[in-house]
PDB file of N, CA and C in Angstrom:
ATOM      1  N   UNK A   1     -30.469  38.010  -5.786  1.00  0.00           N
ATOM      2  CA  UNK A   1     -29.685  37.620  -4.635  1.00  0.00           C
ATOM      3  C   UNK A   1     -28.199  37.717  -4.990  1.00  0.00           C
ATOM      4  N   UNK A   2     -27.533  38.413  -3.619  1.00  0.00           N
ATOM      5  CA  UNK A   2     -25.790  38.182  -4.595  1.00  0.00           C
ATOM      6  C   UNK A   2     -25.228  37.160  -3.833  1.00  0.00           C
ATOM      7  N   UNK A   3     -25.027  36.228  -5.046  1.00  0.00           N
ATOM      8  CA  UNK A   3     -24.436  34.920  -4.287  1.00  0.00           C
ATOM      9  C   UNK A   3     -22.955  34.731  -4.302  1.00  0.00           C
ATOM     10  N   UNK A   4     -22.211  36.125  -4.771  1.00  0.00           N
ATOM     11  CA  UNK A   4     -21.220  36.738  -4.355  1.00  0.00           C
ATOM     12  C   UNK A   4     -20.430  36.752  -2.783  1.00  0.00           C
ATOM     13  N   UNK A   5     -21.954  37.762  -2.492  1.00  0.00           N
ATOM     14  CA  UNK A   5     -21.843  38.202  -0.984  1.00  0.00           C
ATOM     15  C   UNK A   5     -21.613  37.213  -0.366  1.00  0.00           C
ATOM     16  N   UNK A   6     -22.508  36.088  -0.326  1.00  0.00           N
ATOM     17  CA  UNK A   6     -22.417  35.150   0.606  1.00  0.00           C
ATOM     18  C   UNK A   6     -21.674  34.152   0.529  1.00  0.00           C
ATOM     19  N   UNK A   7     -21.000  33.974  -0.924  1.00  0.00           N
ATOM     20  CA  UNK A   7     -20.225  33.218  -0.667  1.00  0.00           C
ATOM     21  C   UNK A   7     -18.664  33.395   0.440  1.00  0.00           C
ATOM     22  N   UNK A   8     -18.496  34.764   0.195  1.00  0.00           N
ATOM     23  CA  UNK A   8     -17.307  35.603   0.437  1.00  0.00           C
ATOM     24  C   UNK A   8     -17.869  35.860   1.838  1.00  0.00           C
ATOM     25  N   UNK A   9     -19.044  35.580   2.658  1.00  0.00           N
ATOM     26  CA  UNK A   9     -19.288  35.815   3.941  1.00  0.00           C
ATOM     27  C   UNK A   9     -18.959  34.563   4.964  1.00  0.00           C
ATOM     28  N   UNK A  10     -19.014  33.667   3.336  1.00  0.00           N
ATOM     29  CA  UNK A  10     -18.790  32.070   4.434  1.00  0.00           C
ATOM     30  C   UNK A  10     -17.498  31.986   4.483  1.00  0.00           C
ATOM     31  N   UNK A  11     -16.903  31.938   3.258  1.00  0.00           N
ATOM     32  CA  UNK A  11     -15.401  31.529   3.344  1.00  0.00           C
ATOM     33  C   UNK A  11     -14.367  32.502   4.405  1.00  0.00           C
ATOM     34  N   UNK A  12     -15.176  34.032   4.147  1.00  0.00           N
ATOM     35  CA  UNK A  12     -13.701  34.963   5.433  1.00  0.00           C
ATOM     36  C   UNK A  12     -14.232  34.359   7.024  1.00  0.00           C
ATOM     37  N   UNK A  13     -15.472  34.426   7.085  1.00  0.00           N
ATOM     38  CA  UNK A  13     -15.958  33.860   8.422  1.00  0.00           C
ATOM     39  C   UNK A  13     -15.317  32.724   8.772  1.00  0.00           C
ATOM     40  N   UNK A  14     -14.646  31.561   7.725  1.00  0.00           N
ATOM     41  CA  UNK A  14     -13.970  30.272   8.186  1.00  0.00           C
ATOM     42  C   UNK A  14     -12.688  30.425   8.406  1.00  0.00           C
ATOM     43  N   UNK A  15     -12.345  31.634   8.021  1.00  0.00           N
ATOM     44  CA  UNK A  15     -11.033  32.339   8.231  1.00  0.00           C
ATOM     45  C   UNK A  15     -10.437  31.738   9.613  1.00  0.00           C
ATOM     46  N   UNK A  16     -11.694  32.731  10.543  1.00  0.00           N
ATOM     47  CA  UNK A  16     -11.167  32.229  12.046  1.00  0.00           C
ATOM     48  C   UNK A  16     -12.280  31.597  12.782  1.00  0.00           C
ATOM     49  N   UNK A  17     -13.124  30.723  12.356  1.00  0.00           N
ATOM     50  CA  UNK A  17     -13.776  29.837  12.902  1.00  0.00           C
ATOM     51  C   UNK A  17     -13.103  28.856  13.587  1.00  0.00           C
ATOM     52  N   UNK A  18     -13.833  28.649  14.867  1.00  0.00           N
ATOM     53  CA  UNK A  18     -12.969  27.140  15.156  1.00  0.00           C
ATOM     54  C   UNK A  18     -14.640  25.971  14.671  1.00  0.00           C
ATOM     55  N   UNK A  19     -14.422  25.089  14.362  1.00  0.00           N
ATOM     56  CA  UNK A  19     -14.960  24.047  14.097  1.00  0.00           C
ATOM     57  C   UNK A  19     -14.733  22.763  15.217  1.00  0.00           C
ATOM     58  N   UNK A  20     -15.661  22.332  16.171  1.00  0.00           N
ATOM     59  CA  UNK A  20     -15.239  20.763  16.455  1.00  0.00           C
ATOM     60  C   UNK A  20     -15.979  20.185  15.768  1.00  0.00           C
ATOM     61  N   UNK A  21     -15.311  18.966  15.672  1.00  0.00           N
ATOM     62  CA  UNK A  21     -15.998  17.396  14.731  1.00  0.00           C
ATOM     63  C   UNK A  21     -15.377  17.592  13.218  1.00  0.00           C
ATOM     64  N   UNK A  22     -16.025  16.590  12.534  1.00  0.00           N
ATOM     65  CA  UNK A  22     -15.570  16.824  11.457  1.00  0.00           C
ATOM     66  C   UNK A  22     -15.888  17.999  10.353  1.00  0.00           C
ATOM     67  N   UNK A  23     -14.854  18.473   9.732  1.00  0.00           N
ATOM     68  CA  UNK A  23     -14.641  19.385   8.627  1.00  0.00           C
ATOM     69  C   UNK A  23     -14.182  18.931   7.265  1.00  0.00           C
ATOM     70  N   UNK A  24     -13.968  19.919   6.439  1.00  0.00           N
ATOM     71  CA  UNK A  24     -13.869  19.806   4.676  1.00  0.00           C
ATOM     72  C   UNK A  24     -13.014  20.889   4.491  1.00  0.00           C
ATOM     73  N   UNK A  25     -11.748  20.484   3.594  1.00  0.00           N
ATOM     74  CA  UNK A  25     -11.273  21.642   3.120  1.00  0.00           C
ATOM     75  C   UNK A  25     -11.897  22.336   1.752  1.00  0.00           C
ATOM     76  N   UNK A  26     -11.506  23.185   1.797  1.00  0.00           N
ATOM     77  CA  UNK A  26     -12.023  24.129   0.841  1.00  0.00           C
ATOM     78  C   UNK A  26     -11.234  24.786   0.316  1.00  0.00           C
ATOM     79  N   UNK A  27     -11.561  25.446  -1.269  1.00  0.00           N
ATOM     80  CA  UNK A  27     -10.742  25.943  -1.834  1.00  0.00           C
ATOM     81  C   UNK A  27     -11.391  27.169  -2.393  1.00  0.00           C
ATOM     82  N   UNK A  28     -10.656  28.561  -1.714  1.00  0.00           N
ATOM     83  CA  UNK A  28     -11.877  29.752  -1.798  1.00  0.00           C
ATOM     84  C   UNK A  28     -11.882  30.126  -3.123  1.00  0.00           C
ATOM     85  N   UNK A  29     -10.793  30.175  -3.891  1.00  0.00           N
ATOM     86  CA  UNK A  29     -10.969  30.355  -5.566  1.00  0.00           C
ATOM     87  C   UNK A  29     -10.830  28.710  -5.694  1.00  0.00           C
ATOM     88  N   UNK A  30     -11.382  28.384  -6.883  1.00  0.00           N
ATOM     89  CA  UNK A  30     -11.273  26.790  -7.223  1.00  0.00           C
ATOM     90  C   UNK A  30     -10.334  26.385  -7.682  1.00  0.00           C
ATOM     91  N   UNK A  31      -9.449  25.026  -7.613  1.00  0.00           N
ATOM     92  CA  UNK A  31      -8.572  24.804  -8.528  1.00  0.00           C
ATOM     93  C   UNK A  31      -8.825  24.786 -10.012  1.00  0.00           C
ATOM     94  N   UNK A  32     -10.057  24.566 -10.244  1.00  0.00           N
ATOM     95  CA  UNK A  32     -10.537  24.852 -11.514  1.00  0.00           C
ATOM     96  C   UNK A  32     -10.781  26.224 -12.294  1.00  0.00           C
ATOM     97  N   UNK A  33     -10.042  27.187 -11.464  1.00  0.00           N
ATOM     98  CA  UNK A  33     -10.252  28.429 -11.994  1.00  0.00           C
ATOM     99  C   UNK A  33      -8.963  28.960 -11.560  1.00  0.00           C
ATOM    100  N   UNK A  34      -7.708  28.420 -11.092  1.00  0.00           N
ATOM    101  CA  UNK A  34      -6.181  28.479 -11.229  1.00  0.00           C
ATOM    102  C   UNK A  34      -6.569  28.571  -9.643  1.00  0.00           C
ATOM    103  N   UNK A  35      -7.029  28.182  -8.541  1.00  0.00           N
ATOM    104  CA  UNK A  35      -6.455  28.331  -7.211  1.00  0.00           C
ATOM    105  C   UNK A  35      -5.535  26.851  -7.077  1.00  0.00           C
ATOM    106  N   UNK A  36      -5.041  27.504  -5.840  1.00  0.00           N
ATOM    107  CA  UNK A  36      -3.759  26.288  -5.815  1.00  0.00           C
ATOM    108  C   UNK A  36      -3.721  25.975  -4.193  1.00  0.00           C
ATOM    109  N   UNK A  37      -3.243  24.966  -3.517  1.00  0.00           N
ATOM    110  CA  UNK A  37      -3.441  24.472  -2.537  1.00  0.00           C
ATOM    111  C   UNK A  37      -2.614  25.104  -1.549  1.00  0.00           C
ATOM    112  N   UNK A  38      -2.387  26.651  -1.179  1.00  0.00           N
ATOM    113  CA  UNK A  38      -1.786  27.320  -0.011  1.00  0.00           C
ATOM    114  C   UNK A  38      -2.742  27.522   0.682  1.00  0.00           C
ATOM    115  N   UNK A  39      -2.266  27.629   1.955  1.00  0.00           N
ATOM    116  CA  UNK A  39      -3.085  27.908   3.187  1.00  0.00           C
ATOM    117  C   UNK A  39      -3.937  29.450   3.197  1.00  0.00           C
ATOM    118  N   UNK A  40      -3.542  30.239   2.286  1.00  0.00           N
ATOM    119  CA  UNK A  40      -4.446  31.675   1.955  1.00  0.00           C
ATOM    120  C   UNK A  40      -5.641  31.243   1.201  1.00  0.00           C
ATOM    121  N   UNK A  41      -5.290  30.010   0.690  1.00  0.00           N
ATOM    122  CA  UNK A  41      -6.631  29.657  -0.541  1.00  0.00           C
ATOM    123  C   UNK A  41      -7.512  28.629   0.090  1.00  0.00           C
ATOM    124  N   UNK A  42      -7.793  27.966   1.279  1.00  0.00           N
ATOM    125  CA  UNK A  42      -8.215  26.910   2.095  1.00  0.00           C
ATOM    126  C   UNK A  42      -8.606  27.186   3.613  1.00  0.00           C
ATOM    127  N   UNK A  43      -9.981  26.964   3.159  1.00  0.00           N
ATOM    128  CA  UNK A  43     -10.458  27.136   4.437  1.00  0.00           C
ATOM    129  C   UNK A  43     -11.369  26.176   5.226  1.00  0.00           C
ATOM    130  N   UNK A  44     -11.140  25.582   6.439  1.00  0.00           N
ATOM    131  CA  UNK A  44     -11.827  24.391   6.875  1.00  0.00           C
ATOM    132  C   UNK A  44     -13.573  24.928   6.804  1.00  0.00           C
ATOM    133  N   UNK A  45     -14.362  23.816   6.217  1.00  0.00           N
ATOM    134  CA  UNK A  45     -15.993  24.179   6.157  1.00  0.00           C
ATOM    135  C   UNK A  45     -16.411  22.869   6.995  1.00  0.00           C
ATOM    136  N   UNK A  46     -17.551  23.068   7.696  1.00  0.00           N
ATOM    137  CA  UNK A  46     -18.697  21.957   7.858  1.00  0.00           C
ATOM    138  C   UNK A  46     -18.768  20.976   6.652  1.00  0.00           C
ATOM    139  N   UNK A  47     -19.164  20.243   6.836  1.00  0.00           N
ATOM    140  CA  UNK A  47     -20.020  19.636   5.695  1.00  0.00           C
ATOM    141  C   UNK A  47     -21.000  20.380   4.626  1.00  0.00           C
ATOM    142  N   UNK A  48     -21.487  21.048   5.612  1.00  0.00           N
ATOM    143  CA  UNK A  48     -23.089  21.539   5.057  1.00  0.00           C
ATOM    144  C   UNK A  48     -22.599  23.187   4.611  1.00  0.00           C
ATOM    145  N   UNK A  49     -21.418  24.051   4.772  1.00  0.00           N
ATOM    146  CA  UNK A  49     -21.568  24.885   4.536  1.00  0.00           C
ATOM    147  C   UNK A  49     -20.236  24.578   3.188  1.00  0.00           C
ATOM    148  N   UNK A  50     -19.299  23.455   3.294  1.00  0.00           N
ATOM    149  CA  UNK A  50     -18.633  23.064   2.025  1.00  0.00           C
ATOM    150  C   UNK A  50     -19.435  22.973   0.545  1.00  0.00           C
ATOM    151  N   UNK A  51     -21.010  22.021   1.034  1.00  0.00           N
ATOM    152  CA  UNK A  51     -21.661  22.216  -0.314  1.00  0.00           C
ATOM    153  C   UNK A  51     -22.682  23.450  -0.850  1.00  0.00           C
ATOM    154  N   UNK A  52     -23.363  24.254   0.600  1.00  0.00           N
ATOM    155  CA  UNK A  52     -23.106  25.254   0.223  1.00  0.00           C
ATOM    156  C   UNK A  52     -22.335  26.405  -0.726  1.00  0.00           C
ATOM    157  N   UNK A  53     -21.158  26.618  -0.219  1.00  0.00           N
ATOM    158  CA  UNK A  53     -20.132  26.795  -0.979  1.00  0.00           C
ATOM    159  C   UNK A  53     -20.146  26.341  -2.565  1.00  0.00           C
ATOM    160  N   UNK A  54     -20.307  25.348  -2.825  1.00  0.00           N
ATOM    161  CA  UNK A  54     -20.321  24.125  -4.151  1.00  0.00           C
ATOM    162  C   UNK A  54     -21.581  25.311  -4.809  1.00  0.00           C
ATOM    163  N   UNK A  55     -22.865  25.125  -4.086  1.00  0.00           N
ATOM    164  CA  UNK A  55     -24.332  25.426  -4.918  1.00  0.00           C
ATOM    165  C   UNK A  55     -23.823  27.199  -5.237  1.00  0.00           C
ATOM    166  N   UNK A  56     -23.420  28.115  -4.681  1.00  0.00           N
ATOM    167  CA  UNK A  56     -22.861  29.210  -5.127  1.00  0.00           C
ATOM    168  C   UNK A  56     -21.885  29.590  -6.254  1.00  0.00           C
ATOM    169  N   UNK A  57     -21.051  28.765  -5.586  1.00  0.00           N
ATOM    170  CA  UNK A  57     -19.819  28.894  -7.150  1.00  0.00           C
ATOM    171  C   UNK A  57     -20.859  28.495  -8.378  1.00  0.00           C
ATOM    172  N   UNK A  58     -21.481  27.592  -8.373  1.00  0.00           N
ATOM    173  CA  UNK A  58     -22.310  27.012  -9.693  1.00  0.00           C
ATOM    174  C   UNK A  58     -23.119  28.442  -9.868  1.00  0.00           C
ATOM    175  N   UNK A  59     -23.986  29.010  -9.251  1.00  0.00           N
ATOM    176  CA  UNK A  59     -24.861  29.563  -9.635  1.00  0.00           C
ATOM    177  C   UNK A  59     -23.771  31.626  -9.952  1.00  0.00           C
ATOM    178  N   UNK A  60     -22.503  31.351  -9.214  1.00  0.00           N
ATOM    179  CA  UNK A  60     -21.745  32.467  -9.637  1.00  0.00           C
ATOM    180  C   UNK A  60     -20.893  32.517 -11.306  1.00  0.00           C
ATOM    181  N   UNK A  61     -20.437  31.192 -11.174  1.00  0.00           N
ATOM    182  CA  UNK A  61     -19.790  30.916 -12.230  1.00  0.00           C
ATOM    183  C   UNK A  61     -20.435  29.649 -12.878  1.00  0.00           C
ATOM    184  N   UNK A  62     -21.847  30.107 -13.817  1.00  0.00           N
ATOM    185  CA  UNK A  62     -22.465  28.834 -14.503  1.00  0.00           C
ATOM    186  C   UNK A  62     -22.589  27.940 -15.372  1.00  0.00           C
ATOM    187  N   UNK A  63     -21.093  29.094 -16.321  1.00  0.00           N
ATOM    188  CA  UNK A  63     -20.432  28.361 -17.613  1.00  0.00           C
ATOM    189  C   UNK A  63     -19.156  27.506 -17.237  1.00  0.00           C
ATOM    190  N   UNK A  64     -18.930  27.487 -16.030  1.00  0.00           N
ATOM    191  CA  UNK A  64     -17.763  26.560 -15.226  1.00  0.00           C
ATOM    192  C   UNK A  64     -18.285  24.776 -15.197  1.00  0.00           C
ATOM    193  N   UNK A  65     -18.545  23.897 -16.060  1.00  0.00           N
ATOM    194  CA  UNK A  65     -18.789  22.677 -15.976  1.00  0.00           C
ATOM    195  C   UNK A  65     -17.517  21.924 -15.239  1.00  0.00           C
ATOM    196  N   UNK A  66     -16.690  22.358 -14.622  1.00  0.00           N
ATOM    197  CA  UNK A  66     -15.730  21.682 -13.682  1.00  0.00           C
ATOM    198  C   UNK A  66     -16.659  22.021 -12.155  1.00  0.00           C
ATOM    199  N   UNK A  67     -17.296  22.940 -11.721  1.00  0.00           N
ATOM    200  CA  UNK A  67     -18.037  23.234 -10.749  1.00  0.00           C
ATOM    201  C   UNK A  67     -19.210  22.581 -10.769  1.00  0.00           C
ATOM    202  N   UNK A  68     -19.657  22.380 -11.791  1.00  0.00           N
ATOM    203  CA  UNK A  68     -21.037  21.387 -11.724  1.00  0.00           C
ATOM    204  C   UNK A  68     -20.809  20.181 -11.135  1.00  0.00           C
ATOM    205  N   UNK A  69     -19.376  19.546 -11.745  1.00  0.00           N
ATOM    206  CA  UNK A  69     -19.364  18.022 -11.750  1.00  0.00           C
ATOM    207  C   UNK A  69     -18.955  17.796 -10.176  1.00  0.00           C
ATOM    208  N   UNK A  70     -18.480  18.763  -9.876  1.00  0.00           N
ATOM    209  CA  UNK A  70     -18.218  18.960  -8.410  1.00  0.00           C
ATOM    210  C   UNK A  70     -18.860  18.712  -7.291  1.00  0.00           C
ATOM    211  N   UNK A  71     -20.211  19.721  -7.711  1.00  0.00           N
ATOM    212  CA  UNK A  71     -21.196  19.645  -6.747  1.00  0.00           C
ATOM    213  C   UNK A  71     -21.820  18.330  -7.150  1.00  0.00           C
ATOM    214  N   UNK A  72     -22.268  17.664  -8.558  1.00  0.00           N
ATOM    215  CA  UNK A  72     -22.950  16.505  -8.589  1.00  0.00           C
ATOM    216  C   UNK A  72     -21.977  15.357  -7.690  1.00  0.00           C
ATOM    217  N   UNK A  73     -20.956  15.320  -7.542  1.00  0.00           N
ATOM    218  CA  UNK A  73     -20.044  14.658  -7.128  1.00  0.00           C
ATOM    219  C   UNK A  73     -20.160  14.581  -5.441  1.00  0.00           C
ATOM    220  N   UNK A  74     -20.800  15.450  -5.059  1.00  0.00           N
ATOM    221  CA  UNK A  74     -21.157  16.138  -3.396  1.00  0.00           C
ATOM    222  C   UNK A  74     -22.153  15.668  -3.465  1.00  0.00           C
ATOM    223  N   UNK A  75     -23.161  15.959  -4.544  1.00  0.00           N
ATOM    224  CA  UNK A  75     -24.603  15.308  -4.292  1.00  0.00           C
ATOM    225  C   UNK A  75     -24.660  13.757  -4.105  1.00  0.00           C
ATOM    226  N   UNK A  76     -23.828  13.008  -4.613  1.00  0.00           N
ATOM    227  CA  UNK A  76     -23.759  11.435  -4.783  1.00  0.00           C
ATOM    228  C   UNK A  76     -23.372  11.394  -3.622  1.00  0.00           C
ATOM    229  N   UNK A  77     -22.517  11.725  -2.960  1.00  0.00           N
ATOM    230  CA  UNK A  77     -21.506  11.423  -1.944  1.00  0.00           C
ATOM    231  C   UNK A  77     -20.106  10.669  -2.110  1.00  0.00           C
ATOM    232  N   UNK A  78     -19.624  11.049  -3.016  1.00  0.00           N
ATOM    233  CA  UNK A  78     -18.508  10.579  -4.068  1.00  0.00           C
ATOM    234  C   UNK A  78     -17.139  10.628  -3.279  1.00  0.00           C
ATOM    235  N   UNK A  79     -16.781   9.925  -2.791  1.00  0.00           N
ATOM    236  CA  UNK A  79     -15.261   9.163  -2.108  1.00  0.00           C
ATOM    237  C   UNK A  79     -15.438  10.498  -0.909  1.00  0.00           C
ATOM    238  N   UNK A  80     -16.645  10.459  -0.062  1.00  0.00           N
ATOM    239  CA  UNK A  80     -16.933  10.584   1.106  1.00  0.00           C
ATOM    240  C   UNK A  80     -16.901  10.147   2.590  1.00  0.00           C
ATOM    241  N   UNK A  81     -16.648  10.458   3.658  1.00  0.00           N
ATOM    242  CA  UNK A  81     -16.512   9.758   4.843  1.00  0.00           C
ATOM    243  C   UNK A  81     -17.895   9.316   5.252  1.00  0.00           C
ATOM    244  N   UNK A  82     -18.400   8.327   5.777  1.00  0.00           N
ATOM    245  CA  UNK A  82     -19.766   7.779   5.489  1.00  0.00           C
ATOM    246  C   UNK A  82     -20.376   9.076   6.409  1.00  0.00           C
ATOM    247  N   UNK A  83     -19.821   9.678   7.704  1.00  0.00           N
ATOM    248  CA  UNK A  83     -20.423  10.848   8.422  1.00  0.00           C
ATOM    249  C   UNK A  83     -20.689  11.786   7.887  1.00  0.00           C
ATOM    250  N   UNK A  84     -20.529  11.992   6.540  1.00  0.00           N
ATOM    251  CA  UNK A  84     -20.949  12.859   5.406  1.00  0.00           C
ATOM    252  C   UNK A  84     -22.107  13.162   5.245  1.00  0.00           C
ATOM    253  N   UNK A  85     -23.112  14.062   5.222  1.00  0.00           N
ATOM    254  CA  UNK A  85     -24.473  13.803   4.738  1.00  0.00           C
ATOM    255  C   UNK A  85     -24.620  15.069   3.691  1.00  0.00           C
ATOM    256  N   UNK A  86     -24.744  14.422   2.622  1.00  0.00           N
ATOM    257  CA  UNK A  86     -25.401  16.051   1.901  1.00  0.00           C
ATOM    258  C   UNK A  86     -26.656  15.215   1.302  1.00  0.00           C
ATOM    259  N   UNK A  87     -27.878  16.093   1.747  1.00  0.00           N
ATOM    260  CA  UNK A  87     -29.273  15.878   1.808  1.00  0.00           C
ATOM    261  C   UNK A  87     -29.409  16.708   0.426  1.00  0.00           C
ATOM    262  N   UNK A  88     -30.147  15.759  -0.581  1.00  0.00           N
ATOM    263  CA  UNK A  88     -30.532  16.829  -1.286  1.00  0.00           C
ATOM    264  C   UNK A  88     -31.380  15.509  -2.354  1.00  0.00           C
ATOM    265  N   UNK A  89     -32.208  16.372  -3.255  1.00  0.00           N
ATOM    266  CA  UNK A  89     -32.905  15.334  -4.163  1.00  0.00           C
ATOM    267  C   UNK A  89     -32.579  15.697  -5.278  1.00  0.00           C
ATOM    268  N   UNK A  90     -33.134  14.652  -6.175  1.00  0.00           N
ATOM    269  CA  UNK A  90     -33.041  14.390  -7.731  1.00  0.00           C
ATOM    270  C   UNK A  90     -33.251  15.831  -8.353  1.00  0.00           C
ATOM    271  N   UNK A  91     -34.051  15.998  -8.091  1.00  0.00           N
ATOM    272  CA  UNK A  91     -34.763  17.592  -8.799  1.00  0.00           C
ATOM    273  C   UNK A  91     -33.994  18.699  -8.751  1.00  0.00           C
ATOM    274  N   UNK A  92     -33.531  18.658  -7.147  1.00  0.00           N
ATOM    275  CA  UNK A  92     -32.898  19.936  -6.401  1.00  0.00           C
ATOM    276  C   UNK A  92     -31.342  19.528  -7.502  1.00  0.00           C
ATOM    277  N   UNK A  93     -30.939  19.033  -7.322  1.00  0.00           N
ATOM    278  CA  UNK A  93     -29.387  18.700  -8.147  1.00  0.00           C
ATOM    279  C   UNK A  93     -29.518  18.740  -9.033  1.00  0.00           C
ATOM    280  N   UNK A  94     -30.260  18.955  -9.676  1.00  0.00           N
ATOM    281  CA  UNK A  94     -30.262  18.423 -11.192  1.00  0.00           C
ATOM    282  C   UNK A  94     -30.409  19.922 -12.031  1.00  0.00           C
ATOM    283  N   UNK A  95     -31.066  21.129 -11.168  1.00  0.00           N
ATOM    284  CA  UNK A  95     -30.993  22.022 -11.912  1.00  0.00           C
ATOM    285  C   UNK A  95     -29.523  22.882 -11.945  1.00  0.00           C
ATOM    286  N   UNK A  96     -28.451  21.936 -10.942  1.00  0.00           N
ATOM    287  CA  UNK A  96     -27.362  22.896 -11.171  1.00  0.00           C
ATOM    288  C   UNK A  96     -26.254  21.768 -11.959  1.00  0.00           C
ATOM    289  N   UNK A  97     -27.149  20.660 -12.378  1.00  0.00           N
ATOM    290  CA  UNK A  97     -25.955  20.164 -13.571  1.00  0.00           C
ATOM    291  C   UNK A  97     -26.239  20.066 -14.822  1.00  0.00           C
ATOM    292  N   UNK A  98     -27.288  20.857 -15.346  1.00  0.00           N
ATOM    293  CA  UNK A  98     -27.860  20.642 -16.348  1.00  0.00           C
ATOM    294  C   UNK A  98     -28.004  22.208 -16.931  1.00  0.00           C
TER     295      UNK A  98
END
């Protein structure tokens, strides 16, 4: 699977998405890999397609342990708005922090 493609299908697609309700910014290269907070590098996501986003970078870049702690950090729901939901289990998370 190229989890390339799709990552790069979600983020240009948010390009010009409009979104109602709540959204997540995003950072299409990571700050953990030198992106920096301009409006070329940030793109508003869902909820559900922000951690999306998260489970790709991990499985693109898997020697990146700043991306792991990231997504485990998404999986908890870690200084989240309670309308937050990322659904996911013990098992399912665990093979992308380990």
């Amino acid at each position: 699977m190229d989890y390339t493609k799709i990552y790069n299908q979600i983020t240009e697609r948010a390009q010009t998405q409009k979104i109602e309700g709540y959204v997540e910014k995003h950072h299409i290269i990571p700050r953990c890999m030198g992106g920096i907070d301009d409006k070329d590098n940030l793109v508003r996501l869902t909820s559900r397609e922000h951690f999306l986003c998260h489970m790709l970078l991990v499985e693109i870049y898997p020697q990146e342990y700043k991306l792991k702690y990231a997504l485990f950090l998404m999986s908890i729901n870690k200084n989240k708005k309670e309308n937050t939901k990322y659904k996911t289990s013990g098992g399912f998370i665990w093979k992308y922090i380990n």
